[in-house]
N, C-alpha and C. Protein backbone atom coordinates (compact mmCIF):
# COMPACT_ATOMS: atom_id res chain seq x y z
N UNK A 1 82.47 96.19 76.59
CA UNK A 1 81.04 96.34 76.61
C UNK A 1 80.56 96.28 75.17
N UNK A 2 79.99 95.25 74.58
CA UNK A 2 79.44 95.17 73.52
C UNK A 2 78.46 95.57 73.01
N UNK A 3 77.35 96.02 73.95
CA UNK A 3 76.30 96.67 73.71
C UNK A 3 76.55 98.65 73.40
N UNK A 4 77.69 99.10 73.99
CA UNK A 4 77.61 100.71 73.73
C UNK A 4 78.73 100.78 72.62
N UNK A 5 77.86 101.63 71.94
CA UNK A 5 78.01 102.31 70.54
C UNK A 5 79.15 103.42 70.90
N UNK A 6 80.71 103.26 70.52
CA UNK A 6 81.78 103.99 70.90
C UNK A 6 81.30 105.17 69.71
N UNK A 7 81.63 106.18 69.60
CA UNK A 7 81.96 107.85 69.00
C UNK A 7 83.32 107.64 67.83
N UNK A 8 83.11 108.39 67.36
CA UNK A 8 84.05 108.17 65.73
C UNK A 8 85.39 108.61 66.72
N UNK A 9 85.52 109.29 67.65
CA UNK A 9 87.27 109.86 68.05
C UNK A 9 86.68 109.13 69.90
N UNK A 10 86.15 108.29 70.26
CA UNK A 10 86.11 107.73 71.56
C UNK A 10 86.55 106.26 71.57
N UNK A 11 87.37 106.24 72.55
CA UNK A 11 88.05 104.92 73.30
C UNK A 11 87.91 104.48 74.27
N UNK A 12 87.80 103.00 74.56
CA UNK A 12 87.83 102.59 75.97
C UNK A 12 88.94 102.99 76.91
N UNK A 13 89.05 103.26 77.75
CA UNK A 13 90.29 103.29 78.90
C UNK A 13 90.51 102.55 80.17
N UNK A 14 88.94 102.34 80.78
CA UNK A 14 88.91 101.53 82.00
C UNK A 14 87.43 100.86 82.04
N UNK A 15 87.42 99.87 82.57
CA UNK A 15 86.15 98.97 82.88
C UNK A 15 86.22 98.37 84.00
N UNK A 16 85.11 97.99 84.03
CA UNK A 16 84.91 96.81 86.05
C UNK A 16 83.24 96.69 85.66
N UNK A 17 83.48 95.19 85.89
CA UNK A 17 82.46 94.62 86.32
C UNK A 17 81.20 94.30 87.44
N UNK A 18 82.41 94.56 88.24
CA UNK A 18 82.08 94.32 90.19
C UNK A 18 81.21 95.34 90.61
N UNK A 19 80.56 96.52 89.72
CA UNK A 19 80.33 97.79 90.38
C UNK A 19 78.26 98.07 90.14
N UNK A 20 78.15 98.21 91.48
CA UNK A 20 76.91 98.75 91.32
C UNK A 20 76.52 100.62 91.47
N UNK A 21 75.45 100.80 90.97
CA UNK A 21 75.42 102.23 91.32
C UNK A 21 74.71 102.57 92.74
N UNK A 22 75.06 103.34 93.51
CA UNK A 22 74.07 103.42 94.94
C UNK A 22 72.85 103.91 94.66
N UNK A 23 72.16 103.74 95.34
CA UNK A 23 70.61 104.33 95.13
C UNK A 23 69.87 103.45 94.42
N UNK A 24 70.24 102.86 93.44
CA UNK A 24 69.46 102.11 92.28
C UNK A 24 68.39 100.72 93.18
N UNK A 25 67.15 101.13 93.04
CA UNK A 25 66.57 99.78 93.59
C UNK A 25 67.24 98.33 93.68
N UNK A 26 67.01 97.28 94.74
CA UNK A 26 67.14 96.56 94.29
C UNK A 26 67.06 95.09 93.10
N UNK A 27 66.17 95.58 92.68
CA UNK A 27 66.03 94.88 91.80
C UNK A 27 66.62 94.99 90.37
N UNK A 28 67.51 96.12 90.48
CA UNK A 28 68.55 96.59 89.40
C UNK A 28 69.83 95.76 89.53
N UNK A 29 70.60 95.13 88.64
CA UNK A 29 71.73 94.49 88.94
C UNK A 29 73.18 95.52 87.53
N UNK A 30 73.84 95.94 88.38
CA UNK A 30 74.73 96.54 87.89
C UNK A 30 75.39 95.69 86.95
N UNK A 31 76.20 95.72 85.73
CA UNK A 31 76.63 94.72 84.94
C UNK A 31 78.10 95.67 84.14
N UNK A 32 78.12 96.61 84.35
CA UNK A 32 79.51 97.36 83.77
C UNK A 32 79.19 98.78 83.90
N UNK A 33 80.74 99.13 84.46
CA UNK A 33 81.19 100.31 84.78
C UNK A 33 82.15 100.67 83.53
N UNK A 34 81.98 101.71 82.31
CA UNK A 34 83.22 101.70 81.46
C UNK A 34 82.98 103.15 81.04
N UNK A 35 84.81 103.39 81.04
CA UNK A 35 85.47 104.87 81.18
C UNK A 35 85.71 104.73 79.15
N UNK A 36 85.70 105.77 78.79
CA UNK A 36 86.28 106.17 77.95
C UNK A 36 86.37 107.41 77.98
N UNK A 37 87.24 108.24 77.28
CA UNK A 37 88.03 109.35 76.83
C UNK A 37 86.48 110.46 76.85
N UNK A 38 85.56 109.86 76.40
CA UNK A 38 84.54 111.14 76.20
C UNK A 38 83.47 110.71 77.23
N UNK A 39 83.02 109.57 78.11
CA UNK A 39 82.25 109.42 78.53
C UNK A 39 82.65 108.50 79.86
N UNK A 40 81.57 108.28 80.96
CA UNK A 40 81.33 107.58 82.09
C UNK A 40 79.55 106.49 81.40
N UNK A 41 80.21 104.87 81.63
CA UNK A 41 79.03 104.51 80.92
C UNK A 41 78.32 103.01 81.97
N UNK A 42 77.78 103.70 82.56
CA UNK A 42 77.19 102.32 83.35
C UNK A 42 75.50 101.61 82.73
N UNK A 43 75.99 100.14 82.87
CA UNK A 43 75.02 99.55 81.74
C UNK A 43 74.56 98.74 82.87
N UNK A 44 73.21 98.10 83.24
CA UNK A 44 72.32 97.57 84.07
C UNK A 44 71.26 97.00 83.55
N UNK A 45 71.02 95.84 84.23
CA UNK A 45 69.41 95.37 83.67
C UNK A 45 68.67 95.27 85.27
N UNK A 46 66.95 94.77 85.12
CA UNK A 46 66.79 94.61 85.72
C UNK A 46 66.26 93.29 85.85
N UNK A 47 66.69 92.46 87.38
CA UNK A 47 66.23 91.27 87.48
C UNK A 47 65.12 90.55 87.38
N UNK A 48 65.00 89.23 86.75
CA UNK A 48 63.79 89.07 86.77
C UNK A 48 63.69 87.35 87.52
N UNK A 49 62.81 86.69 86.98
CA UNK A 49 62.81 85.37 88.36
C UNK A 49 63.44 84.48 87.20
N UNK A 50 63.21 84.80 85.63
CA UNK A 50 63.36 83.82 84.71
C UNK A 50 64.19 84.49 83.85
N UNK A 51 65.49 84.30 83.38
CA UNK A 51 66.27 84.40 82.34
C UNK A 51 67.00 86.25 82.55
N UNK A 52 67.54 86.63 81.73
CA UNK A 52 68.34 88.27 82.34
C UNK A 52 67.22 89.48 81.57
N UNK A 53 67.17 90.35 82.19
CA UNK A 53 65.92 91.88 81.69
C UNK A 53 66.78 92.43 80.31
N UNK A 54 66.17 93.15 79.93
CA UNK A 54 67.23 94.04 79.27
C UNK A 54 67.85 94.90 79.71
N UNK A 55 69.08 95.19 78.94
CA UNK A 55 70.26 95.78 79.32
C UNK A 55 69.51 97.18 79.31
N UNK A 56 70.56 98.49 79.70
CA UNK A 56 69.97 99.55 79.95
C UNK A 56 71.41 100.05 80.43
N UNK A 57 71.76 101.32 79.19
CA UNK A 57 72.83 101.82 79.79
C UNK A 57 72.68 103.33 80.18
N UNK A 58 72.67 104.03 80.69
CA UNK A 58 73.37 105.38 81.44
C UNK A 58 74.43 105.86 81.18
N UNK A 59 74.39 107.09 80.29
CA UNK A 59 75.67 107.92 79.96
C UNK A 59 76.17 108.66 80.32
N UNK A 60 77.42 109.42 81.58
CA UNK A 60 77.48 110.58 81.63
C UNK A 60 78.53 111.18 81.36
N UNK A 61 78.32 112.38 80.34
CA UNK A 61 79.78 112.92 79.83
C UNK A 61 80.58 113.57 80.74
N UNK A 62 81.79 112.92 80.70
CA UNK A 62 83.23 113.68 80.87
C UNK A 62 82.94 115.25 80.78
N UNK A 63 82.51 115.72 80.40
CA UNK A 63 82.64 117.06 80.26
C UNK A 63 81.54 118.28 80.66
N UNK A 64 80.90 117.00 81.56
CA UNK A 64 80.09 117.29 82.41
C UNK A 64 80.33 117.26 84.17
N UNK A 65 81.10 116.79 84.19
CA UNK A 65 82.23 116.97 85.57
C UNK A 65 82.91 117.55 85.77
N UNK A 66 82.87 118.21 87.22
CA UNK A 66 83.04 119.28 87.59
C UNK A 66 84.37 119.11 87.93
N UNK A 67 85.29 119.91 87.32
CA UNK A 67 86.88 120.31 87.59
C UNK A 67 86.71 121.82 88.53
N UNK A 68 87.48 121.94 89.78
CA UNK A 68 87.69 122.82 90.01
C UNK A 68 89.42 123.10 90.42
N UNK A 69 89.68 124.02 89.99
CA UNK A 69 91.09 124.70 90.48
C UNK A 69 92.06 123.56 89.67
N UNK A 70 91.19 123.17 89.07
CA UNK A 70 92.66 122.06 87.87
C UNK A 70 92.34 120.44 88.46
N UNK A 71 90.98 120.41 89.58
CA UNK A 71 91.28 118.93 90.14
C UNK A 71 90.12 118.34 89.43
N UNK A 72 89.85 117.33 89.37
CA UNK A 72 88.66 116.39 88.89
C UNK A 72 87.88 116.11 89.69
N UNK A 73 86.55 116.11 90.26
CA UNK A 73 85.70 116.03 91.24
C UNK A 73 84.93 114.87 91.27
N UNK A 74 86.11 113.96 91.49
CA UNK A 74 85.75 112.48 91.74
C UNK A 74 86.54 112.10 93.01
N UNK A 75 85.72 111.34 94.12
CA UNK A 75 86.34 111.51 95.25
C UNK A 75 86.03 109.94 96.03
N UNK A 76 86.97 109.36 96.86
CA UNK A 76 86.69 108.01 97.04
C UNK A 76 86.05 108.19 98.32
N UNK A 77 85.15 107.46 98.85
CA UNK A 77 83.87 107.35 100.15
C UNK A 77 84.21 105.83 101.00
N UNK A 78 84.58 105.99 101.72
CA UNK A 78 84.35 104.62 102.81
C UNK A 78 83.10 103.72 103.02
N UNK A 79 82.65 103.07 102.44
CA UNK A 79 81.61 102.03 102.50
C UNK A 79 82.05 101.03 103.94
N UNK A 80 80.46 100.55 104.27
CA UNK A 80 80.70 99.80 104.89
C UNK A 80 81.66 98.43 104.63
N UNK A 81 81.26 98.07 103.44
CA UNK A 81 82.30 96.69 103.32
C UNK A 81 82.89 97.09 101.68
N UNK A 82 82.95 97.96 101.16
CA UNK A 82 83.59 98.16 99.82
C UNK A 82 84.22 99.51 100.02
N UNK A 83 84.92 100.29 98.56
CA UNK A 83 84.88 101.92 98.78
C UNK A 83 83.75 102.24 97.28
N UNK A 84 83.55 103.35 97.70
CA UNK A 84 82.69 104.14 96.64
C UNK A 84 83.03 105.49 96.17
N UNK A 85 82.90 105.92 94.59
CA UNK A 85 84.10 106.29 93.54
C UNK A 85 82.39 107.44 93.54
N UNK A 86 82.65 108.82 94.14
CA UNK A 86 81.37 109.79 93.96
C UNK A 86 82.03 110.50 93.17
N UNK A 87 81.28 110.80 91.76
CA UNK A 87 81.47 111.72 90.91
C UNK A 87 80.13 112.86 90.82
N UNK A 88 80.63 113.97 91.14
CA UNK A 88 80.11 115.18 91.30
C UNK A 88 80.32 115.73 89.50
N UNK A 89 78.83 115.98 89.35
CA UNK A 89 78.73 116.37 87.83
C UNK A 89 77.60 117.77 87.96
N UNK A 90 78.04 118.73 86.80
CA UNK A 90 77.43 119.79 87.26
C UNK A 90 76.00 120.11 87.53
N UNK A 91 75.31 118.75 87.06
CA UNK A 91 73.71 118.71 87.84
C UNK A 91 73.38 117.58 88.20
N UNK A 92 74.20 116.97 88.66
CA UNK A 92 73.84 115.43 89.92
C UNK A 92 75.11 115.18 90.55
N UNK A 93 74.85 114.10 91.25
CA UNK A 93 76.13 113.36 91.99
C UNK A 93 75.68 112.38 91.75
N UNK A 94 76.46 111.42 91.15
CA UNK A 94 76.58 109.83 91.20
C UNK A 94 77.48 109.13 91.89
N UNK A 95 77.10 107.85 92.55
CA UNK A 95 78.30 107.49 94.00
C UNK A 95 78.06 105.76 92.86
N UNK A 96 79.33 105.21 92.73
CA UNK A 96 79.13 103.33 92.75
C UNK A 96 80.07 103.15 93.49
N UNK A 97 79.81 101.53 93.63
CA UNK A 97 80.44 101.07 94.84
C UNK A 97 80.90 99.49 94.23
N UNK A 98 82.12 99.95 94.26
CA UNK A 98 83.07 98.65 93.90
C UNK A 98 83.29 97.40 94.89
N UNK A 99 82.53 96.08 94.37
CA UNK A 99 82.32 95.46 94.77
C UNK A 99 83.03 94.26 95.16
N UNK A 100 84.21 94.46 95.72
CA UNK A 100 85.42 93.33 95.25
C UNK A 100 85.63 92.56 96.54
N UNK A 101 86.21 91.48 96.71
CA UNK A 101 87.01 90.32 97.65
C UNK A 101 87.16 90.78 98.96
N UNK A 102 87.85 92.06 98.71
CA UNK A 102 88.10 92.98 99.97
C UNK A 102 88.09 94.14 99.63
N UNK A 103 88.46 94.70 100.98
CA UNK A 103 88.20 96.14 101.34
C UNK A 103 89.29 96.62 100.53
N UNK A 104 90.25 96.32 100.45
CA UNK A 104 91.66 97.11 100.09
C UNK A 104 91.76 96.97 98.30
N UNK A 105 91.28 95.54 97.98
CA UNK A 105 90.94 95.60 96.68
C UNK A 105 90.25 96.53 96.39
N UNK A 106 88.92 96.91 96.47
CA UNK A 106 88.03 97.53 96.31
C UNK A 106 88.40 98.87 96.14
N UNK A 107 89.39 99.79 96.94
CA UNK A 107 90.07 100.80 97.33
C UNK A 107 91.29 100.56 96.42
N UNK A 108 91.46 100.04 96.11
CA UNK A 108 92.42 99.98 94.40
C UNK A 108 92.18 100.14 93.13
N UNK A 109 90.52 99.48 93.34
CA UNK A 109 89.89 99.84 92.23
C UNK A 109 89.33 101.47 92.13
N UNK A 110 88.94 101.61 92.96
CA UNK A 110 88.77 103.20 93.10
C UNK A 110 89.80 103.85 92.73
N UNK A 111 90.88 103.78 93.30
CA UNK A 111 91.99 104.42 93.02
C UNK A 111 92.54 104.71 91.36
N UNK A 112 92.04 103.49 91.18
CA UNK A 112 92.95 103.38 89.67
C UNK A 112 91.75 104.15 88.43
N UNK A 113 90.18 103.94 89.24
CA UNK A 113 89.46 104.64 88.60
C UNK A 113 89.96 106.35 88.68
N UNK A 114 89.83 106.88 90.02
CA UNK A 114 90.37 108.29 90.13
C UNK A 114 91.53 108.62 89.07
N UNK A 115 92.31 108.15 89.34
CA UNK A 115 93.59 108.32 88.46
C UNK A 115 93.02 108.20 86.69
N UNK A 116 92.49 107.55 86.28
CA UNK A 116 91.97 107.23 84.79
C UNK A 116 90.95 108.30 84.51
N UNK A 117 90.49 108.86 85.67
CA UNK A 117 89.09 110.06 85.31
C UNK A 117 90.08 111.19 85.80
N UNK A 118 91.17 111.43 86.31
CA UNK A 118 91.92 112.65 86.80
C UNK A 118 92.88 112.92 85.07
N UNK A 119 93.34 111.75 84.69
CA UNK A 119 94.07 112.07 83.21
C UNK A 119 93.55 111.99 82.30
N UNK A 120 92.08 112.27 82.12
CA UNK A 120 91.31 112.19 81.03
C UNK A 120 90.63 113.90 81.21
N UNK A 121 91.09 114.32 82.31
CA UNK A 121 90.14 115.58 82.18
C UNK A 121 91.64 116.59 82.29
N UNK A 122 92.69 116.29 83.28
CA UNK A 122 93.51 117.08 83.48
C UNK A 122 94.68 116.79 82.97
N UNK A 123 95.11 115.14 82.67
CA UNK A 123 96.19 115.06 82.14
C UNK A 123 97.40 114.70 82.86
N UNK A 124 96.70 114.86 84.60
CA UNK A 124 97.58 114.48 85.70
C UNK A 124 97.02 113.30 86.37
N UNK A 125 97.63 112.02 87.34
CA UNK A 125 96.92 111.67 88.22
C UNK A 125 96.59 112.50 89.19
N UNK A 126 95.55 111.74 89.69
CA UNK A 126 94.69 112.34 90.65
C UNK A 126 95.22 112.00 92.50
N UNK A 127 95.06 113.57 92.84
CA UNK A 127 96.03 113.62 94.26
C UNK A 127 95.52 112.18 95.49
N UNK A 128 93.77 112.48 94.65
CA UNK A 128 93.00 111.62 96.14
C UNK A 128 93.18 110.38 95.88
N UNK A 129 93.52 109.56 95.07
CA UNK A 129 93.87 108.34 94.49
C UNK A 129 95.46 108.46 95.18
N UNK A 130 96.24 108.85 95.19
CA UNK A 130 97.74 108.98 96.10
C UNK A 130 97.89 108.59 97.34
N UNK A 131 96.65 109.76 98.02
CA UNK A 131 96.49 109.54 99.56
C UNK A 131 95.89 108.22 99.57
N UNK A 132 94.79 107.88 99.01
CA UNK A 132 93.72 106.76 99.44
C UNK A 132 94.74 105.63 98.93
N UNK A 133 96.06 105.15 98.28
CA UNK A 133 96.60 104.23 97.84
C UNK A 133 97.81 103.94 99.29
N UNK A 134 97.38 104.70 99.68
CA UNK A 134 98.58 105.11 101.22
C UNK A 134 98.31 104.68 102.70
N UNK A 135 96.67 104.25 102.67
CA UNK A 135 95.83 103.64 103.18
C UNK A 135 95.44 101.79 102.99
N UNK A 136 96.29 101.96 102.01
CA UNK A 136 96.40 100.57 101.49
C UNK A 136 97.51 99.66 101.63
N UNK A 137 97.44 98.55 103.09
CA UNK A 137 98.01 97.50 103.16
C UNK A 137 98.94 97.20 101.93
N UNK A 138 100.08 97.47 101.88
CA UNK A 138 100.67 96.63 100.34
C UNK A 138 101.65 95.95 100.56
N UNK A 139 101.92 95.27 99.48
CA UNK A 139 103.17 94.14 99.27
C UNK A 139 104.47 94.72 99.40
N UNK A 140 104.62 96.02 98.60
CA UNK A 140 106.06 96.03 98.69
C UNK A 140 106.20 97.01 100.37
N UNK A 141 105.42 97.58 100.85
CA UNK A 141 105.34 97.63 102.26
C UNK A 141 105.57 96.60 103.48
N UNK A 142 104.77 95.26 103.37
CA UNK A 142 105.11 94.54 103.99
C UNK A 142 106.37 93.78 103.73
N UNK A 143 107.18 93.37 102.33
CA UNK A 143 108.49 93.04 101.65
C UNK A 143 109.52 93.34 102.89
N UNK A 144 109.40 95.25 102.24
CA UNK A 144 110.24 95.58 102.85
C UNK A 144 110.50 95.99 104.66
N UNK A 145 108.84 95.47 105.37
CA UNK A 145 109.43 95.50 106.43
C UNK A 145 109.86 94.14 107.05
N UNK A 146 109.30 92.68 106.31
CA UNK A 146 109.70 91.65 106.27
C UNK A 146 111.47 91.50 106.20
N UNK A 147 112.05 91.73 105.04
CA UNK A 147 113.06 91.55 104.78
C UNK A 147 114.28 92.76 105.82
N UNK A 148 113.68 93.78 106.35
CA UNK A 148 114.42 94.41 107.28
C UNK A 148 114.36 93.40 108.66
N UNK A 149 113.39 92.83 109.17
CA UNK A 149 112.86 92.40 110.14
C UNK A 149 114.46 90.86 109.90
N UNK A 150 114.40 90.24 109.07
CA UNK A 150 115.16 88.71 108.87
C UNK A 150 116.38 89.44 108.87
N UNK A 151 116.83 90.52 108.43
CA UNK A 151 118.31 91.22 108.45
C UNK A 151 118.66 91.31 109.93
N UNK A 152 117.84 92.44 110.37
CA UNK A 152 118.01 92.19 112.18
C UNK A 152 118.57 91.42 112.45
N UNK A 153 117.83 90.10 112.32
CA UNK A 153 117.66 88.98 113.29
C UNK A 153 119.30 88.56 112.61
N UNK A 154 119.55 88.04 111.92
CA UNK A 154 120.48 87.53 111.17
C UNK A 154 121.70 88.12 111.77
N UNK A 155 122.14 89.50 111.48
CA UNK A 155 122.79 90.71 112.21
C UNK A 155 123.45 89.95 113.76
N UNK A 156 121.82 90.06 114.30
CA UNK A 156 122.02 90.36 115.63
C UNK A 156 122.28 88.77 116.13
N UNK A 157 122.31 87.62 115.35
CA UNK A 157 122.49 86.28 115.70
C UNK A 157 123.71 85.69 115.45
N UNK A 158 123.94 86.07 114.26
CA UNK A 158 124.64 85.60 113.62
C UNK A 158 126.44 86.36 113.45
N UNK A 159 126.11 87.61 114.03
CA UNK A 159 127.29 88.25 113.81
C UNK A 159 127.78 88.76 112.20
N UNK A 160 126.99 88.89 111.46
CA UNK A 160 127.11 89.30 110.02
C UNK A 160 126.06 89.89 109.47
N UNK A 161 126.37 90.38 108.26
CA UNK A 161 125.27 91.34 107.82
C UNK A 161 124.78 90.62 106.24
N UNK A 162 123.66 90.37 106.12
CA UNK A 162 123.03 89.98 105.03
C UNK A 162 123.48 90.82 103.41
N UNK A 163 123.43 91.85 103.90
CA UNK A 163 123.72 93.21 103.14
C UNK A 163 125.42 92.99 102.53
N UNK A 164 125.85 92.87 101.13
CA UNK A 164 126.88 92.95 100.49
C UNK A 164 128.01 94.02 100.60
N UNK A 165 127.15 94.99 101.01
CA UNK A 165 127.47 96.43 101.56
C UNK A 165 127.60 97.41 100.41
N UNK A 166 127.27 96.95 99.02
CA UNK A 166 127.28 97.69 97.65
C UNK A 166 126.19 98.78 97.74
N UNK A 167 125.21 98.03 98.02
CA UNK A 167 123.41 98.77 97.73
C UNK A 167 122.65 98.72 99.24
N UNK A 168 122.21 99.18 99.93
CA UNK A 168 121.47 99.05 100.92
C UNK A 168 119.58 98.99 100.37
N UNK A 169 118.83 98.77 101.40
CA UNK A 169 117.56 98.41 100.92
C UNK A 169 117.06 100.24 101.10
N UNK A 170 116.28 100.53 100.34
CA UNK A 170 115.54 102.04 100.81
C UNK A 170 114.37 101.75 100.27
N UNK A 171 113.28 102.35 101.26
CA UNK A 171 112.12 102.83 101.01
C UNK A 171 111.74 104.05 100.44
N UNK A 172 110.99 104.24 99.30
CA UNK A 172 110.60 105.75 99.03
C UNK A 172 109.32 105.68 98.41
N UNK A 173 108.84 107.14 97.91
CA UNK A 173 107.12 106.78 97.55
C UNK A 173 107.72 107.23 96.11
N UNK A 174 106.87 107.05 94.79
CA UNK A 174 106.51 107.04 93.72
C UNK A 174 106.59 108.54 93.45
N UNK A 175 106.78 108.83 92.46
CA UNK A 175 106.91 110.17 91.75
C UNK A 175 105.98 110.19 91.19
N UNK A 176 104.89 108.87 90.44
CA UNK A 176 104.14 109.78 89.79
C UNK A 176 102.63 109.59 91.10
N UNK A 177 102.68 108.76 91.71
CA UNK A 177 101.60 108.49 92.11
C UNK A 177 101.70 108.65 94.25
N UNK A 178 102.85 108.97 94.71
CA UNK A 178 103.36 108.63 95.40
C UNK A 178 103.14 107.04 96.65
N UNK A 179 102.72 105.92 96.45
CA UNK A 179 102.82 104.68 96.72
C UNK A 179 104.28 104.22 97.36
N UNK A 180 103.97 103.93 97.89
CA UNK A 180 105.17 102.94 98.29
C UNK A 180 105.74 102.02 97.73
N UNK A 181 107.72 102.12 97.59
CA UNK A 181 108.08 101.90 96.79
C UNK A 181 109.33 100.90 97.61
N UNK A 182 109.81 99.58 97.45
CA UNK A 182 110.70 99.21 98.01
C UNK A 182 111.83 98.63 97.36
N UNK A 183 112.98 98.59 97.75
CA UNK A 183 114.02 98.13 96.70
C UNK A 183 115.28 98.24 97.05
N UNK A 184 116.31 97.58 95.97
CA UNK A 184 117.78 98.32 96.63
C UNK A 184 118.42 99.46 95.77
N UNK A 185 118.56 100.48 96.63
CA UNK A 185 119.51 101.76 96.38
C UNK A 185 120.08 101.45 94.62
N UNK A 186 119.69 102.62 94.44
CA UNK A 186 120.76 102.85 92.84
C UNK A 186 119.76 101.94 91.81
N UNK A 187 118.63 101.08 92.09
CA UNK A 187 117.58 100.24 91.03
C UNK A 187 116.59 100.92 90.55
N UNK A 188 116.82 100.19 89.37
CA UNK A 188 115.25 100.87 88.62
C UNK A 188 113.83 100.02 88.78
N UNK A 189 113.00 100.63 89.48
CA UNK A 189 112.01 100.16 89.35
C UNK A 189 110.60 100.67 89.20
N UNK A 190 109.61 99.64 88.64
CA UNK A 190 108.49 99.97 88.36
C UNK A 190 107.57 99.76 89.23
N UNK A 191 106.63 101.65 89.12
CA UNK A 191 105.43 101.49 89.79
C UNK A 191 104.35 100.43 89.99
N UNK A 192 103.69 99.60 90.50
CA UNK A 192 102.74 98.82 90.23
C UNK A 192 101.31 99.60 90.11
N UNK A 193 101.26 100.76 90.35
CA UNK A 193 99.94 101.28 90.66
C UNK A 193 99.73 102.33 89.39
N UNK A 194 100.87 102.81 88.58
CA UNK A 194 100.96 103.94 87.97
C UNK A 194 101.89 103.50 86.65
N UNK A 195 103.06 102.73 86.91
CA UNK A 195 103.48 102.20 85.65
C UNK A 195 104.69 103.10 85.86
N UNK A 196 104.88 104.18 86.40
CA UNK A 196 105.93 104.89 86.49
C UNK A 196 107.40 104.22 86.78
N UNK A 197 108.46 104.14 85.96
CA UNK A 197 109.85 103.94 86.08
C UNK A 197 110.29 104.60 87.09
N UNK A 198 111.22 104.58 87.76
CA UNK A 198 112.09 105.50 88.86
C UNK A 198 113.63 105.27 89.27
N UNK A 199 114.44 105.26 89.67
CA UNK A 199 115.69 104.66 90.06
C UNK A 199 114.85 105.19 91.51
N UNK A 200 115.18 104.17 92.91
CA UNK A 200 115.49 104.34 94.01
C UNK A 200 116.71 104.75 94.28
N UNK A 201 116.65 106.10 95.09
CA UNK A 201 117.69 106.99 95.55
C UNK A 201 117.71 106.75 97.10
């Protein structure tokens, strides 16, 4: 975001484009959603018939959100065709709504927002970003029920087992984020959602 003026000890951490704020007339067009370390910064113009309005950004501090019991009070909402990222601040609520391809995208982006506003206030990811990532159709979910599914068959056709018999395939969820995790026994692998290393056990 070129237009907001960063703080002598503030950094970017997360951005999105795709995101409008709810409530905002229509004639407001959302233009960036961006996280940094000290702030929540959504920048907007408003439309006009000829050429773009001026920009117009909205600041709300980090440290104006409401933590309770150690959690961050940012919570993901079911939209009709997107999800929406409501941050509860100690004198408003603000809801945007991530505007992406699909539903499940959209609900990733949330997610990864929760998690980026949960370790900026607490230092942990964030639990509701875990569950709501668990809700999410994924690759190494379908992988691994794909590649169990061709073993079967193979097995049961063929009279042999695909499997070397060294490593077997296991499923497990993520340590830091818990996601679904697929692979073979005794490997190291990386989170896609969290970045987290792990050996599958």
């Amino acid at each position: 975001m070129e237009d907001y003026r960063y703080g002598p000890d503030e950094t970017k951490v997360l951005s999105d484009s795709d995101v409008r704020r709810c409530g905002d007339p229509s004639g407001q067009i959302g233009r960036e959603l961006l996280l940094t370390n000290r702030n929540i910064v959504y920048t907007w113009e408003t439309r006009k018939l000829i050429g773009h309005g001026a920009r117009q950004s909205d600041t709300y501090p980090l440290s104006r959100l409401k933590t309770i019991d150690g959690v961050a009070q940012a919570k993901y909402t079911e939209g009709a065709y997107n999800a929406k990222l409501d941050l509860f601040f100690i004198d408003s609520t603000v809801s945007f709504e991530f505007r992406k391809d699909s539903k499940d995208s959209s609900k990733r982006a949330v997610a990864q927002w929760l998690d980026a506003i949960s370790r900026q206030l607490t230092g942990r990811p964030s639990e509701e970003a875990a569950k709501l990532r668990k809700t999410i159709f994924g690759v190494e979910m379908f992988a691994g029920a794909l590649k169990g599914t061709i073993d079967s068959f193979t097995k049961t056709f063929s009279g042999r087992d695909l499997d070397d018999g060294s490593a077997k395939t296991v499923t497990s969820k993520c340590v830091g984020c818990r996601a679904p995790l697929t692979g073979r026994q005794g490997t190291n692998v990386r989170c896609r959602y969290c970045d987290t290393e792990q050996t599958l056990q």
